[in-house]
PDB file of N, CA and C in Angstrom:
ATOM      1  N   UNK A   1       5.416  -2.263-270.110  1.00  0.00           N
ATOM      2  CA  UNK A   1       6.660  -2.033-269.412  1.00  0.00           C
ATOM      3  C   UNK A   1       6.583  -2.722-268.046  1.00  0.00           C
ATOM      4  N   UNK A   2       7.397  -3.398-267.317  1.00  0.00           N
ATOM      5  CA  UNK A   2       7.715  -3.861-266.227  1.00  0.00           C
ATOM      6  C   UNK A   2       9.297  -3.674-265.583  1.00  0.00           C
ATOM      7  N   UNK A   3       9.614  -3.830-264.524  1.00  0.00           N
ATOM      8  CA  UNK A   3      10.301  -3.718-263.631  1.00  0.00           C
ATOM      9  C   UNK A   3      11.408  -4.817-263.481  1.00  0.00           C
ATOM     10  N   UNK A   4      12.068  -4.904-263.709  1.00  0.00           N
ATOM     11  CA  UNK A   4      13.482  -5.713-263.575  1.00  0.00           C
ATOM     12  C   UNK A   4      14.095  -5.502-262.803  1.00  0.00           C
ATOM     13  N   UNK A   5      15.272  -6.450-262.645  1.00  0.00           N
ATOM     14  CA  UNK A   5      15.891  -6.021-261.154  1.00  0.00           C
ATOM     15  C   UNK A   5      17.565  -7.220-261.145  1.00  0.00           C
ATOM     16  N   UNK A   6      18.458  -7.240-260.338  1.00  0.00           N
ATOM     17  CA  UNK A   6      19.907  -7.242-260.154  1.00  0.00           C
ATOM     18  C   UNK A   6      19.745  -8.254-258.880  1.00  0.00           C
ATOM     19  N   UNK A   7      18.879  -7.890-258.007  1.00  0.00           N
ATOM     20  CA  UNK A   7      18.453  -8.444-256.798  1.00  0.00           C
ATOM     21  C   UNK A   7      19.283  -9.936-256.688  1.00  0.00           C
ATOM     22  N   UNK A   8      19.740 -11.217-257.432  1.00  0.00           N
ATOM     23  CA  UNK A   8      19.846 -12.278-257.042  1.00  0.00           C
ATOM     24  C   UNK A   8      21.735 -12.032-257.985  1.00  0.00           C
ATOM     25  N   UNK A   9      22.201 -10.925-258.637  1.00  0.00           N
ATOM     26  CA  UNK A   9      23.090 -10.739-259.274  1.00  0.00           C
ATOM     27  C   UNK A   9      23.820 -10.023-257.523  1.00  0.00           C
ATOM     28  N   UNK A  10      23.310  -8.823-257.081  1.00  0.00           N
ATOM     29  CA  UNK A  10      23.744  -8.387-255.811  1.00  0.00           C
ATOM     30  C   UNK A  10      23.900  -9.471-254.660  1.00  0.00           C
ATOM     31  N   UNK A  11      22.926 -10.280-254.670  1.00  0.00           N
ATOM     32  CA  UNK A  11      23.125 -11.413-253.358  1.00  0.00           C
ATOM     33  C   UNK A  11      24.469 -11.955-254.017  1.00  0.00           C
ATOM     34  N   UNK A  12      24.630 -12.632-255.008  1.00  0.00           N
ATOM     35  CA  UNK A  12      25.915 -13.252-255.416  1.00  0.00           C
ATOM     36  C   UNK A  12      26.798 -12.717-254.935  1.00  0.00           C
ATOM     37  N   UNK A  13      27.207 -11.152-255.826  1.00  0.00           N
ATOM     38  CA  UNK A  13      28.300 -10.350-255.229  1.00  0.00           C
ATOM     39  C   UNK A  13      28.741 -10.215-253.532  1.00  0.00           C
ATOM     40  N   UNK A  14      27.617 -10.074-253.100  1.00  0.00           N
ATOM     41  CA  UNK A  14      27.972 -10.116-251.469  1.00  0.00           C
ATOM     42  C   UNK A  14      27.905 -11.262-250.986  1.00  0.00           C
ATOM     43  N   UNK A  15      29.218 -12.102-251.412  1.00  0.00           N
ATOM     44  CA  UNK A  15      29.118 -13.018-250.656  1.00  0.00           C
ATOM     45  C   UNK A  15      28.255 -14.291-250.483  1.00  0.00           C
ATOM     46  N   UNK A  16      27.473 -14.678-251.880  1.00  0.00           N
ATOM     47  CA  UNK A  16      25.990 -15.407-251.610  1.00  0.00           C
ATOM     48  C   UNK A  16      25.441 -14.840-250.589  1.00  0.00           C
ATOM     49  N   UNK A  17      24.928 -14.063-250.475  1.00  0.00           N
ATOM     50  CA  UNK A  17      24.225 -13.958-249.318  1.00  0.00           C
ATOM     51  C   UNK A  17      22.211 -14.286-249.623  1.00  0.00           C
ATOM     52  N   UNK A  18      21.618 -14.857-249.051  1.00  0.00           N
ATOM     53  CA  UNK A  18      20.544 -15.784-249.110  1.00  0.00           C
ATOM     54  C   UNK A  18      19.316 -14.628-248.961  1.00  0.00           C
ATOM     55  N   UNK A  19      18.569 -15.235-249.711  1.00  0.00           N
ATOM     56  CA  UNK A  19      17.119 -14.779-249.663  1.00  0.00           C
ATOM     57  C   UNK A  19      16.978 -14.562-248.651  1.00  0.00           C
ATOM     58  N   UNK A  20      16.984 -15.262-247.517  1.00  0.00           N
ATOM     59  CA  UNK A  20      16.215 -15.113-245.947  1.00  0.00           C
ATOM     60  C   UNK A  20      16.844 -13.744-245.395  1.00  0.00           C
ATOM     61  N   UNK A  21      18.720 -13.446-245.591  1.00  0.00           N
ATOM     62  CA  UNK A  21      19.272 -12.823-244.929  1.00  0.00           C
ATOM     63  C   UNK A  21      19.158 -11.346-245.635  1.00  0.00           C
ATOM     64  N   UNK A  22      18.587 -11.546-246.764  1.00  0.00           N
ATOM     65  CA  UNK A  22      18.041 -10.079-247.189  1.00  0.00           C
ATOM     66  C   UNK A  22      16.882  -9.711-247.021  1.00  0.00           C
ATOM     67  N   UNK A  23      15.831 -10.425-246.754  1.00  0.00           N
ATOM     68  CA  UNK A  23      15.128 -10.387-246.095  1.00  0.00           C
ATOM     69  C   UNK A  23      15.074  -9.866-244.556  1.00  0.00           C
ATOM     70  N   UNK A  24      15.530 -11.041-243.897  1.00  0.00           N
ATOM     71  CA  UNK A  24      15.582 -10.189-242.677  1.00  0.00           C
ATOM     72  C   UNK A  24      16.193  -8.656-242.508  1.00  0.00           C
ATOM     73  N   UNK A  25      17.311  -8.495-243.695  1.00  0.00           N
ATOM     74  CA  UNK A  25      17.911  -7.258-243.274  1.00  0.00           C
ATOM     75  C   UNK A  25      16.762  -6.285-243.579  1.00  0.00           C
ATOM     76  N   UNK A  26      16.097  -6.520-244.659  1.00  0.00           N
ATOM     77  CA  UNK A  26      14.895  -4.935-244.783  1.00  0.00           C
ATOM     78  C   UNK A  26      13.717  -5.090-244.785  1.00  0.00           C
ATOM     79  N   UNK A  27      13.449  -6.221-243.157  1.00  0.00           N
ATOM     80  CA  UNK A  27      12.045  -6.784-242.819  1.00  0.00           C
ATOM     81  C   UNK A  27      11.064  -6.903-243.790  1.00  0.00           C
ATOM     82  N   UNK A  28      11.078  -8.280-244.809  1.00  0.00           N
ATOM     83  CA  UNK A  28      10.093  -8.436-245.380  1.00  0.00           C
ATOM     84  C   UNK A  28      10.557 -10.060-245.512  1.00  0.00           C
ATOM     85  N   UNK A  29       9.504 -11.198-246.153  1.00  0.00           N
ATOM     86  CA  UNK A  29       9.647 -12.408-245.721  1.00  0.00           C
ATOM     87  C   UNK A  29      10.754 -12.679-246.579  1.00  0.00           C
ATOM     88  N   UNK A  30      10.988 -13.932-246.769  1.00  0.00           N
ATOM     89  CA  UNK A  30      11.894 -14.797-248.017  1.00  0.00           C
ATOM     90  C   UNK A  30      11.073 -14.862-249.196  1.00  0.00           C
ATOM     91  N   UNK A  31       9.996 -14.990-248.963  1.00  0.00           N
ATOM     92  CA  UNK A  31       9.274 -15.497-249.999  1.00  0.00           C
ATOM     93  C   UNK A  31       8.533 -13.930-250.935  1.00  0.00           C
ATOM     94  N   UNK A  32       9.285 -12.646-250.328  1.00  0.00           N
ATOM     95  CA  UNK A  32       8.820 -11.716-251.138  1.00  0.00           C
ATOM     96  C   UNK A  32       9.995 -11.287-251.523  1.00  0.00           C
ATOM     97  N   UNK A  33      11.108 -12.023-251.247  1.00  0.00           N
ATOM     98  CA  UNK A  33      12.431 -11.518-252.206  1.00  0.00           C
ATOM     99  C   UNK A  33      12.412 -12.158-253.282  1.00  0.00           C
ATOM    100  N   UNK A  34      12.078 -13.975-253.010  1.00  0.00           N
ATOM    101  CA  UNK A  34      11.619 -14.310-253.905  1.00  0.00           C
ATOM    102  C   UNK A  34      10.305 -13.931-255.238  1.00  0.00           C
ATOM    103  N   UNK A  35       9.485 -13.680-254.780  1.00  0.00           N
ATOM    104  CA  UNK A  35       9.143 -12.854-255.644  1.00  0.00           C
ATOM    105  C   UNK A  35       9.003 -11.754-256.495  1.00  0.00           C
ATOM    106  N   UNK A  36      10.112 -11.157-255.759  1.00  0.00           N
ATOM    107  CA  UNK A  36      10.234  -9.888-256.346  1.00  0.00           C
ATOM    108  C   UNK A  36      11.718 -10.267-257.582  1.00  0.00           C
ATOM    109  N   UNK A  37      12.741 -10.599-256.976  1.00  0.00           N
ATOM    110  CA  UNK A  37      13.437 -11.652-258.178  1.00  0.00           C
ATOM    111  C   UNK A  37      13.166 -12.412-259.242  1.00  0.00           C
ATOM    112  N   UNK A  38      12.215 -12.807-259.025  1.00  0.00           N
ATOM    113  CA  UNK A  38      11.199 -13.984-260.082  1.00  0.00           C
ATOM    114  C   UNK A  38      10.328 -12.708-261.277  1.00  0.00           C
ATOM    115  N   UNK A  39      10.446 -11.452-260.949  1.00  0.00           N
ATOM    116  CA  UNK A  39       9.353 -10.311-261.456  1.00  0.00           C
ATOM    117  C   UNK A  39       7.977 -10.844-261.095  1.00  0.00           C
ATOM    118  N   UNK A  40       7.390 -11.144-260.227  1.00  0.00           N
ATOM    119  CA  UNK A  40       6.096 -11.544-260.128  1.00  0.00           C
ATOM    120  C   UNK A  40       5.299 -10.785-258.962  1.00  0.00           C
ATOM    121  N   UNK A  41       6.486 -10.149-258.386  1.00  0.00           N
ATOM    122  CA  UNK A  41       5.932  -8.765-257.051  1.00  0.00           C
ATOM    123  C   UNK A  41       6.836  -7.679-257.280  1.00  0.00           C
ATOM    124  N   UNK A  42       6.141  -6.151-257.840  1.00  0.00           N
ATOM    125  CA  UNK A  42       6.776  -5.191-257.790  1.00  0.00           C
ATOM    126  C   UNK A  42       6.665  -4.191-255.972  1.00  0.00           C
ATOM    127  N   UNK A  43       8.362  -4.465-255.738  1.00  0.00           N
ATOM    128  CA  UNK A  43       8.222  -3.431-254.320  1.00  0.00           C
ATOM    129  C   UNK A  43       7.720  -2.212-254.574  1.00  0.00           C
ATOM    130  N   UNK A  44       7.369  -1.539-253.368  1.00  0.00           N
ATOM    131  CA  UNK A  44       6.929  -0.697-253.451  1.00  0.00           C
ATOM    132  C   UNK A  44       8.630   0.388-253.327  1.00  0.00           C
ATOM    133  N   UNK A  45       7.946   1.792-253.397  1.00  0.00           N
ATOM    134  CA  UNK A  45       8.817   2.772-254.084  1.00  0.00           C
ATOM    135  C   UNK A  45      10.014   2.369-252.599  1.00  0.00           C
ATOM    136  N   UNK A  46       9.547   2.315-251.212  1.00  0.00           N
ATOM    137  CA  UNK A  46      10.231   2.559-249.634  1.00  0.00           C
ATOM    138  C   UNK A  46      10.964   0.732-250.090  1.00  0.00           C
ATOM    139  N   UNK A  47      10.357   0.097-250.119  1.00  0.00           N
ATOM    140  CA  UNK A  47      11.001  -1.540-250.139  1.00  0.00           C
ATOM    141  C   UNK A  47      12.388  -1.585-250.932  1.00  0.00           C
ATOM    142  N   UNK A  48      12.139  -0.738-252.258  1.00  0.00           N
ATOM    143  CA  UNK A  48      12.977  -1.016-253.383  1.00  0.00           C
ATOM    144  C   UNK A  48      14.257  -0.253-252.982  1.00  0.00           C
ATOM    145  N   UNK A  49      13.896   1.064-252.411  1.00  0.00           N
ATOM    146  CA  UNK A  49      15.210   1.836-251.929  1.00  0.00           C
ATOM    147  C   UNK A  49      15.503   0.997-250.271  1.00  0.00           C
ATOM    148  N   UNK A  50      15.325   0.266-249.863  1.00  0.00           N
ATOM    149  CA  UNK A  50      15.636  -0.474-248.538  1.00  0.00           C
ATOM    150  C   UNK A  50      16.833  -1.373-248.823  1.00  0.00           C
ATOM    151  N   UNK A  51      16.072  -1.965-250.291  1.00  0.00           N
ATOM    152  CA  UNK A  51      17.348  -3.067-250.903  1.00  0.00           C
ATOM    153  C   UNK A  51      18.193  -2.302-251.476  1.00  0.00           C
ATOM    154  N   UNK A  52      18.150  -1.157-252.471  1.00  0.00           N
ATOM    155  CA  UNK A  52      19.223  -0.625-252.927  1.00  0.00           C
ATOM    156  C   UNK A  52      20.519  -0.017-251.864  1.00  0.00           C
ATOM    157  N   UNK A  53      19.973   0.811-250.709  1.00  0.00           N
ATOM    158  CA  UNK A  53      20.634   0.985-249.438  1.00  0.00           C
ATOM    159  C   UNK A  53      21.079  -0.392-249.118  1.00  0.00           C
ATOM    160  N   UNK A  54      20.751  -1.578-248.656  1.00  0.00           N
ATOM    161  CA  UNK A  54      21.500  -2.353-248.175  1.00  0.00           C
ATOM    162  C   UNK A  54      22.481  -2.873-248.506  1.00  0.00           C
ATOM    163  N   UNK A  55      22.827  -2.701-250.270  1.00  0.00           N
ATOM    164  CA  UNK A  55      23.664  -3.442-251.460  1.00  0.00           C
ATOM    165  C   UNK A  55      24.746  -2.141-251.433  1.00  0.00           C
ATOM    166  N   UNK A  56      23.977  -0.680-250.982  1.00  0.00           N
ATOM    167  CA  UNK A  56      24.910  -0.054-251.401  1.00  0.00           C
ATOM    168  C   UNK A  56      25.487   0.989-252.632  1.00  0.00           C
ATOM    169  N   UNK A  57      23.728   0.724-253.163  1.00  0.00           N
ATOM    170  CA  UNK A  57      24.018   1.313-254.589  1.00  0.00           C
ATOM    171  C   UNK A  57      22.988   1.860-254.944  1.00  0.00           C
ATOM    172  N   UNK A  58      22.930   2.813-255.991  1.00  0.00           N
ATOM    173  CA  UNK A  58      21.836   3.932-256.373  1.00  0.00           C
ATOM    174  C   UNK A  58      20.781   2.582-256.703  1.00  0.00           C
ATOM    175  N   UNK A  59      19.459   3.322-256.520  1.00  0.00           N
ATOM    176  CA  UNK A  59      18.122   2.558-257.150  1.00  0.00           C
ATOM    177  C   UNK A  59      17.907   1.857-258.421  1.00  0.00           C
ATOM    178  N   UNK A  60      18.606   2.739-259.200  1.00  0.00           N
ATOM    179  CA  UNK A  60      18.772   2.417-260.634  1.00  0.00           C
ATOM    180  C   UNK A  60      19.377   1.446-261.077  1.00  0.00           C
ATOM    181  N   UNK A  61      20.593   0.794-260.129  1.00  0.00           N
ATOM    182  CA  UNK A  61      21.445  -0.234-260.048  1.00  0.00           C
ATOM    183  C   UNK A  61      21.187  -1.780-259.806  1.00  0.00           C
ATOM    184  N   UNK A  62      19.717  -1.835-258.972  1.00  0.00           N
ATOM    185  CA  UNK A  62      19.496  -2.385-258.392  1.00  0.00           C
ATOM    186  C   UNK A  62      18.109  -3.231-259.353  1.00  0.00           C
ATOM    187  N   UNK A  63      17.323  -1.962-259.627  1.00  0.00           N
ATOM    188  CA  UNK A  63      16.059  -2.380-260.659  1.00  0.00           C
ATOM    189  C   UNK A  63      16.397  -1.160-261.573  1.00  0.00           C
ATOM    190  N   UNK A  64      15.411  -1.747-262.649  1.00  0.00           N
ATOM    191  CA  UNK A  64      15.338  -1.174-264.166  1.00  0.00           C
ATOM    192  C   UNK A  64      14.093  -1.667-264.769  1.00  0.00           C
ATOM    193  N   UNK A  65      14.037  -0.479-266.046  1.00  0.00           N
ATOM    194  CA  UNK A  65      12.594  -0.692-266.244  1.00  0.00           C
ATOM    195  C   UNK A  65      12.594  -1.516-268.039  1.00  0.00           C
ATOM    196  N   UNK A  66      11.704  -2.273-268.132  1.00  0.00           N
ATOM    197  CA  UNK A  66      11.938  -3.506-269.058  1.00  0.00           C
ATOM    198  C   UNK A  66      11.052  -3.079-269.992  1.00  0.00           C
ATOM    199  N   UNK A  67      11.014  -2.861-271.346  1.00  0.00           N
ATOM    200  CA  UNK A  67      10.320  -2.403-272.382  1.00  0.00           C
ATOM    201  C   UNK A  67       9.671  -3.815-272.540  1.00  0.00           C
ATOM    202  N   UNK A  68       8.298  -3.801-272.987  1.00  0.00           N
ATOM    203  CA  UNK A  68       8.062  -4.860-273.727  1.00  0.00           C
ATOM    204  C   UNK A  68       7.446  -4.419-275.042  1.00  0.00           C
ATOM    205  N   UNK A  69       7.493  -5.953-275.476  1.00  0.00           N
ATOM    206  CA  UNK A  69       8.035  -6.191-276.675  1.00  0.00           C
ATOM    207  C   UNK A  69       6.332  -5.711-277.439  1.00  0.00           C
ATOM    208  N   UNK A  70       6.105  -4.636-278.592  1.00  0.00           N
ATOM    209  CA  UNK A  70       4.585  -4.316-279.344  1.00  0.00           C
ATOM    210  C   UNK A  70       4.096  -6.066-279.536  1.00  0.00           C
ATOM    211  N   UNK A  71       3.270  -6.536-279.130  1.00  0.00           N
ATOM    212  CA  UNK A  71       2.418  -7.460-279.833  1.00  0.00           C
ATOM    213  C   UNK A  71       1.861  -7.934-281.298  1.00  0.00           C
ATOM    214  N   UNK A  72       2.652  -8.735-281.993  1.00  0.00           N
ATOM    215  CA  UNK A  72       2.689  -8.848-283.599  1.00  0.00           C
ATOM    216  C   UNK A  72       1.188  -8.695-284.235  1.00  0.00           C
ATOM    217  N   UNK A  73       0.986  -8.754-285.147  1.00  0.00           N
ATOM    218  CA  UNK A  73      -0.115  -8.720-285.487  1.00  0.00           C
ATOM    219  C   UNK A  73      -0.935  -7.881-286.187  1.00  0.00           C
TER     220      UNK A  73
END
């Protein structure tokens, strides 16, 4: 299971608003929005509700949790 997320679907909605400027809004770099968009950095529990508060919307809205797929075999 992993962590999914809306994160670059919400920047759209508001306006494009840019990696950097969501960033700056809930002090963390560009390059960890980027990663956290990409699924390759899960925020922590305080980070994830920072972005959901800034968009405006419950936690759940924002990220979701991604089943993966049993391994064939």
């Amino acid at each position: 299971m992993k962590l999914g997320n809306n994160i670059r679907r919400c920047r759209f909605d508001k306006d494009e608003l840019s990696q950097e400027a969501l960033a700056d809004a809930v002090g963390v770099t560009r390059q960890t929005i980027l990663s956290i968009e990409k699924g390759k950095f899960v925020p922590s529990a305080l980070l994830a509700l920072k972005i959901a508060r800034f968009f405006g919307k419950p936690v759940e809205e924002v990220f979701y949790l991604v089943e993966s797929e049993a391994p064939e075999g």
